[in-house]
N, C-alpha and C. Protein backbone atom coordinates (compact mmCIF):
# COMPACT_ATOMS: atom_id res chain seq x y z
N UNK A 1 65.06 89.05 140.70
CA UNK A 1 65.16 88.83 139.27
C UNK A 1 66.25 89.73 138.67
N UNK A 2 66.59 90.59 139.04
CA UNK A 2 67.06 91.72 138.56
C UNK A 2 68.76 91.39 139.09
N UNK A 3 68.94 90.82 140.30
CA UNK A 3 70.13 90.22 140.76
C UNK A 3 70.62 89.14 139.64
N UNK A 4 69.75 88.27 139.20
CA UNK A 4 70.60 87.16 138.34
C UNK A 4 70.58 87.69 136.92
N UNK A 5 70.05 88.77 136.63
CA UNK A 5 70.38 89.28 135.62
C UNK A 5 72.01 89.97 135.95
N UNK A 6 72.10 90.70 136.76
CA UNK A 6 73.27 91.17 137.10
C UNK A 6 74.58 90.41 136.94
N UNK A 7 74.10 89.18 137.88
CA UNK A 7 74.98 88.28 138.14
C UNK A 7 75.22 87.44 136.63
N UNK A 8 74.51 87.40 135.85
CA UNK A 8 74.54 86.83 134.34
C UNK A 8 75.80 87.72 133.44
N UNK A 9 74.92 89.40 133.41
CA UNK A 9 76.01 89.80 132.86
C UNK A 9 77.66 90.18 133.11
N UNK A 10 78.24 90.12 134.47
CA UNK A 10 79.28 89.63 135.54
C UNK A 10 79.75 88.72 134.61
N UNK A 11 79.12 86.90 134.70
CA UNK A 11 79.68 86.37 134.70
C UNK A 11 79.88 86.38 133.08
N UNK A 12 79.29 86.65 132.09
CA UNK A 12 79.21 87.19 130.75
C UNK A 12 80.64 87.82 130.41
N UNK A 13 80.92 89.02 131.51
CA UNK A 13 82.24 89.55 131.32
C UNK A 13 83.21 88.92 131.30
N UNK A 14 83.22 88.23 132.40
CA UNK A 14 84.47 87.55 133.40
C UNK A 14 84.47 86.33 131.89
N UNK A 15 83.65 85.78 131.51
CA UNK A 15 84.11 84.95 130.52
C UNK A 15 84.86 85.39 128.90
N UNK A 16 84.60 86.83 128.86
CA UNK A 16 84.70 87.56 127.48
C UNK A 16 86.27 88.54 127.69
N UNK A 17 86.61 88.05 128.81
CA UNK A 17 87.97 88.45 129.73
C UNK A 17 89.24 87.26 129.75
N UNK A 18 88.32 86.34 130.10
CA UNK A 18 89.62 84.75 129.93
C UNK A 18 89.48 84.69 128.49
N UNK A 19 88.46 84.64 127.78
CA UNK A 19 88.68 84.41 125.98
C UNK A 19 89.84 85.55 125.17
N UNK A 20 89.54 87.14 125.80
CA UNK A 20 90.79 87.80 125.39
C UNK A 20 91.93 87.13 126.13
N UNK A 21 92.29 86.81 127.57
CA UNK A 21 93.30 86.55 128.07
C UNK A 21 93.91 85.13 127.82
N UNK A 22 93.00 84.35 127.05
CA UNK A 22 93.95 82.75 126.44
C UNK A 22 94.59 83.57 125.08
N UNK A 23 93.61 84.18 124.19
CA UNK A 23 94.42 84.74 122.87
C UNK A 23 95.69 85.63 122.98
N UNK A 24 95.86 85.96 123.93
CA UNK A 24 97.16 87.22 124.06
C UNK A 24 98.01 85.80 124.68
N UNK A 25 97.40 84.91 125.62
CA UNK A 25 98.75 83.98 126.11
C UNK A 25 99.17 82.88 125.04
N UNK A 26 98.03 83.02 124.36
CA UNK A 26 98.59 81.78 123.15
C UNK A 26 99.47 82.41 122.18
N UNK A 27 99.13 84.04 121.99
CA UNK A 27 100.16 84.47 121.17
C UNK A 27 101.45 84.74 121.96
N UNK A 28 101.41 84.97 122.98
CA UNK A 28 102.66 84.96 123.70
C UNK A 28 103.27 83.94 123.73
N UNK A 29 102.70 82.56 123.58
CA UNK A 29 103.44 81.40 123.73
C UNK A 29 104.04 80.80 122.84
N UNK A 30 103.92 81.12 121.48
CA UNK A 30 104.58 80.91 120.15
C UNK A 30 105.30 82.19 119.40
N UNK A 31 106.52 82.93 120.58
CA UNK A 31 107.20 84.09 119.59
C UNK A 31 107.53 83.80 118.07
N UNK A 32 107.42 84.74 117.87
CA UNK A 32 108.28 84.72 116.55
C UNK A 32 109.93 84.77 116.14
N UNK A 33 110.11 83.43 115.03
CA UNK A 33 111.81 83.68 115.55
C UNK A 33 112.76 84.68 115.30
N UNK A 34 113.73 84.36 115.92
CA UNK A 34 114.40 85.62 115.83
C UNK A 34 114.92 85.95 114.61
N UNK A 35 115.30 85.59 113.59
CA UNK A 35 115.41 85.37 111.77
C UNK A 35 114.75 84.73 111.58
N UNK A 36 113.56 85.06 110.74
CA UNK A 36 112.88 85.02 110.28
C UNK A 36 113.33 83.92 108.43
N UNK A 37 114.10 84.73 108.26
CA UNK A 37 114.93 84.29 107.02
C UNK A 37 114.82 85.56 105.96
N UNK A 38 115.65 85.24 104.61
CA UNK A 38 115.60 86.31 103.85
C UNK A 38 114.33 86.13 102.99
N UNK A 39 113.45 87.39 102.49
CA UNK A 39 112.63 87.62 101.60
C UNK A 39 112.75 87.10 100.37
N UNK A 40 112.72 86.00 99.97
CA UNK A 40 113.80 85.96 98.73
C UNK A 40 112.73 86.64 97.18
N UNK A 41 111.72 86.98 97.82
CA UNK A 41 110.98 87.98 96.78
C UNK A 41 111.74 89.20 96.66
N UNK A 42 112.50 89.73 97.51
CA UNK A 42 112.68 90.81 97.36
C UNK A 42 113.96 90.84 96.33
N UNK A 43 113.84 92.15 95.50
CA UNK A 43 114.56 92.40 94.38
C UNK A 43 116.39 92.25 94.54
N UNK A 44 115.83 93.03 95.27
CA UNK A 44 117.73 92.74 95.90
C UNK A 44 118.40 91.91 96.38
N UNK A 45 117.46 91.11 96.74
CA UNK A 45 118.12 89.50 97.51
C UNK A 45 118.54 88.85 96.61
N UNK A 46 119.18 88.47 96.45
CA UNK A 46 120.13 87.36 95.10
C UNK A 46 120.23 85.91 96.17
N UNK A 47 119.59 85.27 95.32
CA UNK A 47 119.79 83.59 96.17
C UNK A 47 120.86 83.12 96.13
N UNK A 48 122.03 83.46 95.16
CA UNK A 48 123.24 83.21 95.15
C UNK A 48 124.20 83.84 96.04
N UNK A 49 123.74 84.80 96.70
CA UNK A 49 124.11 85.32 97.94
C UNK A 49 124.12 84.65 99.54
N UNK A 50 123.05 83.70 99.13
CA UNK A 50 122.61 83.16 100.89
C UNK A 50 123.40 81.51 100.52
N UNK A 51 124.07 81.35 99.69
CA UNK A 51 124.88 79.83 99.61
C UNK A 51 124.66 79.26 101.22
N UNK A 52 124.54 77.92 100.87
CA UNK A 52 124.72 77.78 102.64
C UNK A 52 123.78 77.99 103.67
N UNK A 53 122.81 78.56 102.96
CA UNK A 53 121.83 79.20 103.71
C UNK A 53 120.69 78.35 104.25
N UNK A 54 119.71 77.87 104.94
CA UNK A 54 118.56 77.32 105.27
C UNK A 54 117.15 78.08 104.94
N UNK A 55 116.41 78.16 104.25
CA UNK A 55 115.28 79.07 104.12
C UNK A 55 114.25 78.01 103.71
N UNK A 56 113.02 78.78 103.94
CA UNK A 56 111.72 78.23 103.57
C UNK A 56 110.79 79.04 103.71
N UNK A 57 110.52 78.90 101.54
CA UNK A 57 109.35 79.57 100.70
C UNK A 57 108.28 79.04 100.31
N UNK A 58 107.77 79.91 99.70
CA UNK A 58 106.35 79.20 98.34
C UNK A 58 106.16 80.13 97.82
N UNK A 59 105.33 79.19 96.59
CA UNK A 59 104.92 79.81 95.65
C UNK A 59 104.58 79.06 94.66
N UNK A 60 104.42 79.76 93.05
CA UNK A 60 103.40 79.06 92.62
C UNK A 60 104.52 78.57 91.38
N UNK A 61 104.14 77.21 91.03
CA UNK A 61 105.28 76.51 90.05
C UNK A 61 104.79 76.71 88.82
N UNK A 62 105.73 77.85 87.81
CA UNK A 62 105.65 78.07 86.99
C UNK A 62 106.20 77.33 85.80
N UNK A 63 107.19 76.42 86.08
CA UNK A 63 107.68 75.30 85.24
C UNK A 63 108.11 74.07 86.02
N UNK A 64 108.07 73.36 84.99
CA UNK A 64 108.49 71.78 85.17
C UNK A 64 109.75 71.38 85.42
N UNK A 65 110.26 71.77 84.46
CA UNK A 65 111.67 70.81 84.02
C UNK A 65 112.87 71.63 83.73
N UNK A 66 113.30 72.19 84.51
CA UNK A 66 113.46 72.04 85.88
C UNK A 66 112.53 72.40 86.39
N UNK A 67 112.12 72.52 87.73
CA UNK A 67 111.20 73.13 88.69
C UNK A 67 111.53 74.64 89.01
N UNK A 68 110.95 75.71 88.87
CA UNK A 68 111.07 76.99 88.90
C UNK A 68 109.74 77.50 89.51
N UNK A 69 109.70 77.70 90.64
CA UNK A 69 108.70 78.99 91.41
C UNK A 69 108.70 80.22 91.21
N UNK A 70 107.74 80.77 91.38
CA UNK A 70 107.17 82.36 91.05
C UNK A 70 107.32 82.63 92.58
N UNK A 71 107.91 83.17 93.70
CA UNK A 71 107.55 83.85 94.66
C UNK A 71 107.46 85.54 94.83
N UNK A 72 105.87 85.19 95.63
CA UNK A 72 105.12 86.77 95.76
C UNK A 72 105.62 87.41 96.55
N UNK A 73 106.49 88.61 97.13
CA UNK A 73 106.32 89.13 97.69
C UNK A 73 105.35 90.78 97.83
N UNK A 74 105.52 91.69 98.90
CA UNK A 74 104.64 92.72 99.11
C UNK A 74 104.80 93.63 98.15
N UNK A 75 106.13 93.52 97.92
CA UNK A 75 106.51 94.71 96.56
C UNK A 75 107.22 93.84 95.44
N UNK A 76 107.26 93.11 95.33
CA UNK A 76 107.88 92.06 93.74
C UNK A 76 107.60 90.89 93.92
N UNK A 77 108.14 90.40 92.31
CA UNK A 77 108.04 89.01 92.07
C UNK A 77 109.39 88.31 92.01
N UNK A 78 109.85 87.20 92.46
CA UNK A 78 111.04 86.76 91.72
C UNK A 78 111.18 85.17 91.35
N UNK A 79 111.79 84.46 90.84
CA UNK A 79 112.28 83.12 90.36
C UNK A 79 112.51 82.42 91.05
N UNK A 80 112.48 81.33 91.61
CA UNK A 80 113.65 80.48 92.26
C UNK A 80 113.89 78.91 91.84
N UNK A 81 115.09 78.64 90.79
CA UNK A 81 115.01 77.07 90.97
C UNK A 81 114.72 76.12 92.12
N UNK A 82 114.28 74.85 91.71
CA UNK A 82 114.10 74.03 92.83
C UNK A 82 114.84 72.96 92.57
N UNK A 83 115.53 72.15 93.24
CA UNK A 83 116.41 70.82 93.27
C UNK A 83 116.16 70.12 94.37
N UNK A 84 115.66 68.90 93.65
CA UNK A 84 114.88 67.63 94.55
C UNK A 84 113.57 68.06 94.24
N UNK A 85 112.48 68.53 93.87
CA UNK A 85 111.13 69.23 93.78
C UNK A 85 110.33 67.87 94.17
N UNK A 86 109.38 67.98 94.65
CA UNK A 86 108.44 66.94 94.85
C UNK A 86 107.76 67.25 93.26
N UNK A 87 107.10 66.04 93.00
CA UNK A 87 106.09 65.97 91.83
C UNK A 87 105.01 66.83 91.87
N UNK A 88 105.04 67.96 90.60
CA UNK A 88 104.36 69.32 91.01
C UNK A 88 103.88 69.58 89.10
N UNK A 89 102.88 70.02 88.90
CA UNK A 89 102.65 70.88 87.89
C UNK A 89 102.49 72.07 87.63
N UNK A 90 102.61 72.54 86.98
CA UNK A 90 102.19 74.39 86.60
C UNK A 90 101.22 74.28 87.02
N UNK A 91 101.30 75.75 88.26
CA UNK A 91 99.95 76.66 88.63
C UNK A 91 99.78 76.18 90.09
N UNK A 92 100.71 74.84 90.59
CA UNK A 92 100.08 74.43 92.18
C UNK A 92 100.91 75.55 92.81
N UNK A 93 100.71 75.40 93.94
CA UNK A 93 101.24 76.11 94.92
C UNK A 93 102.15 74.99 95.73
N UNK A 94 103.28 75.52 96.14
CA UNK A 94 104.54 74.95 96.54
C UNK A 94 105.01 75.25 97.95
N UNK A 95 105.22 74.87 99.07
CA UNK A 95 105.97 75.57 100.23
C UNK A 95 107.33 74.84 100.21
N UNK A 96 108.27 74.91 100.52
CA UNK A 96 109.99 74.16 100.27
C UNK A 96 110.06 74.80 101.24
N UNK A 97 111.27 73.31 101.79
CA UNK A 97 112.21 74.22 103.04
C UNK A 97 113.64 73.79 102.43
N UNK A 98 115.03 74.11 102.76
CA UNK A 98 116.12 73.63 102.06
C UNK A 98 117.21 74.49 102.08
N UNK A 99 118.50 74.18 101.64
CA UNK A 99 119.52 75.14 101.11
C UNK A 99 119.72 75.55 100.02
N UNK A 100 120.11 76.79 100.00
CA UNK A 100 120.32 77.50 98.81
C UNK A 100 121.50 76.80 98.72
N UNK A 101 121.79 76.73 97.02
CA UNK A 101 123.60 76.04 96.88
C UNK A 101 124.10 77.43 96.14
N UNK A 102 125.45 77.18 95.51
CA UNK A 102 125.88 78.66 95.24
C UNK A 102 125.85 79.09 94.14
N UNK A 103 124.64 78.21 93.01
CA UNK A 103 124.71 79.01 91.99
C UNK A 103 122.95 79.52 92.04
N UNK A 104 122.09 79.56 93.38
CA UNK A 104 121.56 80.10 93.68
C UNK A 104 119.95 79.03 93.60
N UNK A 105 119.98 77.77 93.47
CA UNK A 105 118.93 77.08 93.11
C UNK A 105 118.95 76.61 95.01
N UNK A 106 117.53 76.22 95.16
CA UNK A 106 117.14 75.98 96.44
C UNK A 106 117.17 74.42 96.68
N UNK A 107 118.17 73.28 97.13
CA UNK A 107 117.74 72.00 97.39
C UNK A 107 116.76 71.69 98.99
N UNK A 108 115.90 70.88 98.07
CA UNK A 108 114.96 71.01 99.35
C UNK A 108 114.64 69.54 99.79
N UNK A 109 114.60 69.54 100.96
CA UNK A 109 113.60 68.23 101.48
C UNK A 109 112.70 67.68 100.88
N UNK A 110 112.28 67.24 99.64
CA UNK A 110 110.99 66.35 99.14
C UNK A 110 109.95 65.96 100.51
N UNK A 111 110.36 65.21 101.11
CA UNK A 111 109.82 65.21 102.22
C UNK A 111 108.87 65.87 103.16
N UNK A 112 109.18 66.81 103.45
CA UNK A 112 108.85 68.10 103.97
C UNK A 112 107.67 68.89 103.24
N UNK A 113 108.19 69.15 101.92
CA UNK A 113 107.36 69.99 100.65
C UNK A 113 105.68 69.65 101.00
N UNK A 114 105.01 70.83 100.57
CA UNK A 114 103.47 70.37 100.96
C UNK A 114 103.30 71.65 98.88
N UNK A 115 102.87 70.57 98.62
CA UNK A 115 101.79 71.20 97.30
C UNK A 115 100.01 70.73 97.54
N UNK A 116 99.88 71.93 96.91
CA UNK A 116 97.84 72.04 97.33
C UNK A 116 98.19 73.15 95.59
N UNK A 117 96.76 72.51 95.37
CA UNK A 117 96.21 72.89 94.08
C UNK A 117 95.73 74.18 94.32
N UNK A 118 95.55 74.94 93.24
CA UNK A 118 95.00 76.27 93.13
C UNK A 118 93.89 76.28 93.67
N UNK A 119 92.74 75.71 93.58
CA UNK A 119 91.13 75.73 94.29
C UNK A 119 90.87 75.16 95.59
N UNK A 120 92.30 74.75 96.22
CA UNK A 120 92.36 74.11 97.63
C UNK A 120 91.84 74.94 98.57
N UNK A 121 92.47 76.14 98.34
CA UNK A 121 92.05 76.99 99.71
C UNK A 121 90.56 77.93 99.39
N UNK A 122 90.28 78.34 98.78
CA UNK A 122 89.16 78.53 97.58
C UNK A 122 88.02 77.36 98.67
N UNK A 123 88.18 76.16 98.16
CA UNK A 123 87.31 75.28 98.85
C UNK A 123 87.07 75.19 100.43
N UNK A 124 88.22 75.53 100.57
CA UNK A 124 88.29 74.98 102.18
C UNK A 124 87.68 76.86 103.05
N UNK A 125 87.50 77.67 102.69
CA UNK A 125 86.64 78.71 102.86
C UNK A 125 85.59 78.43 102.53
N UNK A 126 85.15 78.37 100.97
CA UNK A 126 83.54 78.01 101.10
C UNK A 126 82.80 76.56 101.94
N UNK A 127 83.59 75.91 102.15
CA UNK A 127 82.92 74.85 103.12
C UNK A 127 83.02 75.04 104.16
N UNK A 128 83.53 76.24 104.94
CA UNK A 128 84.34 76.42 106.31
C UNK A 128 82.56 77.44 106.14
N UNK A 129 82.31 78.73 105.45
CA UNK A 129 81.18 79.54 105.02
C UNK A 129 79.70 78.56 105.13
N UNK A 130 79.75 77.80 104.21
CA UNK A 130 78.84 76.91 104.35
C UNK A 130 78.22 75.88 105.76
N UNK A 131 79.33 75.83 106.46
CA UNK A 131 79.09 74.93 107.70
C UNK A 131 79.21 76.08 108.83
N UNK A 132 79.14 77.10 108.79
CA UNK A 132 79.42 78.37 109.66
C UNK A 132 77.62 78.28 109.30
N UNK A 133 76.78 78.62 108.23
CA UNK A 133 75.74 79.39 108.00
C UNK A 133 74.82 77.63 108.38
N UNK A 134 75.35 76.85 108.06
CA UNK A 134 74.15 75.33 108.73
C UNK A 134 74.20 75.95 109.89
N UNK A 135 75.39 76.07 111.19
CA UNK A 135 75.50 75.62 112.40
C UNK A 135 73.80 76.70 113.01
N UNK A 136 74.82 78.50 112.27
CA UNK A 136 73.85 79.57 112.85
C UNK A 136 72.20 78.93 111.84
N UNK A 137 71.76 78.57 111.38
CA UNK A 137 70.40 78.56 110.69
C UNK A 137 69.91 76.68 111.56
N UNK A 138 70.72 76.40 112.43
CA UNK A 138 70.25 75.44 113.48
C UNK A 138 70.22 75.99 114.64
N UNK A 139 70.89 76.94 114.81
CA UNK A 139 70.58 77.68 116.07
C UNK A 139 69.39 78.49 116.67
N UNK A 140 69.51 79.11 114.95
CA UNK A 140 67.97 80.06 114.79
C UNK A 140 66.56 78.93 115.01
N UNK A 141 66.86 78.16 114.48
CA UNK A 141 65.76 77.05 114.08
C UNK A 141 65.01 76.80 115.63
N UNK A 142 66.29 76.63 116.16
CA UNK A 142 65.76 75.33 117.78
C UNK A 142 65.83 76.29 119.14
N UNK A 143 67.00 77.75 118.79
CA UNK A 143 66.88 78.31 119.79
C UNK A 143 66.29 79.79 119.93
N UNK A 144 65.79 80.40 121.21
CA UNK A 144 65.78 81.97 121.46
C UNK A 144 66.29 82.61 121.98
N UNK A 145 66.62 84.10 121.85
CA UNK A 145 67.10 84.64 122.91
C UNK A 145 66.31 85.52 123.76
N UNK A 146 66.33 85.37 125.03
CA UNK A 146 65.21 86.36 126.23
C UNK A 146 66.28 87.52 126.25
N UNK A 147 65.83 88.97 125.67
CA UNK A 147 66.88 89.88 126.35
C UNK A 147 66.38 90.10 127.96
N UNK A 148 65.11 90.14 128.41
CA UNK A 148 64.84 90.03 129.88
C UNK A 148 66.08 89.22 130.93
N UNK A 149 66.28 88.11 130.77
CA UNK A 149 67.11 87.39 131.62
C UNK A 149 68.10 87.43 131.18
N UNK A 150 68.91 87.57 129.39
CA UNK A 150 69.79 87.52 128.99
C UNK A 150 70.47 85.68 128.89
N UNK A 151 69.82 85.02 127.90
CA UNK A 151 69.76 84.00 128.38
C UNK A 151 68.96 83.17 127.02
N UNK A 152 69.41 81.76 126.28
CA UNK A 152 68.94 81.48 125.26
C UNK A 152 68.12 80.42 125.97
N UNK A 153 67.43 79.82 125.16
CA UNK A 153 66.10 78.79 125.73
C UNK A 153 65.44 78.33 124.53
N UNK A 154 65.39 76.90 124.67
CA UNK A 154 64.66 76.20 123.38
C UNK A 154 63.21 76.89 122.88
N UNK A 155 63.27 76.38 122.06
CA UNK A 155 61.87 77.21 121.18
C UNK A 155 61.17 75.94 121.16
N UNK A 156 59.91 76.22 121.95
CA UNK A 156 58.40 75.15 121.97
C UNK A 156 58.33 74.68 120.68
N UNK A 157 58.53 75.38 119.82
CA UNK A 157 58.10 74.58 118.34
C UNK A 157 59.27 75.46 117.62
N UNK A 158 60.01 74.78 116.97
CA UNK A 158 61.11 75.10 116.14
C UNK A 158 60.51 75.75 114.98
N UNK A 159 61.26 76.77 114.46
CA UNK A 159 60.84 78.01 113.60
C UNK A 159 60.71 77.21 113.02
N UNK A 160 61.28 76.12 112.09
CA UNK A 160 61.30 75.36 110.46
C UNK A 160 59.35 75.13 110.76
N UNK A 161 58.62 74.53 112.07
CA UNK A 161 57.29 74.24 112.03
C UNK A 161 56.94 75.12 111.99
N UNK A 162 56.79 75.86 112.78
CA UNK A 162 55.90 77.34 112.63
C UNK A 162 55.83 78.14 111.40
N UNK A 163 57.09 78.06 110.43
CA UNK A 163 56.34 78.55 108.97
C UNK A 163 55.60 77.87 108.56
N UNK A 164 56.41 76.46 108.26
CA UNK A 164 55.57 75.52 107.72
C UNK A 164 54.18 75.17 107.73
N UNK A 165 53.38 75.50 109.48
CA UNK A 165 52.56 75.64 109.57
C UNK A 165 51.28 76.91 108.83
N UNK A 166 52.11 78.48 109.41
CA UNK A 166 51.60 79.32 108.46
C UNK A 166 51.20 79.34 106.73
N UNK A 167 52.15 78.71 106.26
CA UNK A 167 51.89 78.40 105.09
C UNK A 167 50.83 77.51 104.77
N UNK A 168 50.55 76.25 105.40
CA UNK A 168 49.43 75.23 105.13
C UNK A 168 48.31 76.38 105.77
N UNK A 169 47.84 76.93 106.56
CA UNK A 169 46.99 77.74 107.26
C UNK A 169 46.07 78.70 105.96
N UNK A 170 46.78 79.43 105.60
CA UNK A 170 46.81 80.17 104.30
C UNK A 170 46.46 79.99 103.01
């Protein structure tokens, strides 16, 4: 008994070993490129500087007409016209890819452009939260864990009955 416990936690390792060793090869397998591109948050970057340039930002569209983004960076904020803008209102969030031209406005691919509303990602966490806490409160429900063998195993009567029961008892 005491062997397949052994042999459990072994193979326990050996599996908690390939799960670190796919994450280090998957990050190894998508470097990062070698330019990155310019910050164009940053204060000193002048977009009228990168004429010619290829870049791709976001941020949040602070006007219409023309199209003008707010981009965040770690230490500032800055402006950037948009030319070609996909159909966008104040407050979405914007990603563009495109050239800067030389009086510093960004023409971009319409195409390409992905806008998501302010409460997009907001949502897509609390339902990601919400279906995280079903999966574990079905797990609890139907399964146990033996620390003896190290080892989960259905539950004879699923917790949801066994309160249920206590309660009518009472």
């Amino acid at each position: 008994m005491a062997t397949a416990v052994g042999y459990r936690m072994f193979a326990l390792g050996v599996c908690g070993i390939l799960l670190v060793g796919l994450f280090v090869l998957a990050g190894a397998g998508y470097p990062t490129p070698p330019s990155p591109g310019p910050d164009l948050a940053d204060p000193d970057v002048d977009p009228s500087d990168l004429a010619g340039d290829q870049v791709e930002t976001g941020g949040i569209v602070i006007e219409t007409d023309p199209v003008i983004i707010e981009i965040d960076g770690d230490t500032a904020t800055q402006t950037l016209p948009i030319e070609n803008a996909p159909d966008v209102d104040v407050g979405q969030e914007v990603i563009v890819d495109g050239t800067i031209t030389a009086d510093g406005t960004l023409r971009v691919n319409r195409d390409r452009a992905v806008v998501r509303e302010p409460w997009e990602a907001t949502y897509m966490y609390a339902i990601s939260v919400l279906g995280a806490l079903f999966v574990a409160l079905r797990i609890a429900d139907g399964w146990q864990f033996d620390l003896k063998t190290i080892s989960f195993s259905p539950r004879d009567v699923p917790l949801h009955h066994s309160l249920s029961e206590d309660e009518t008892d009472g």
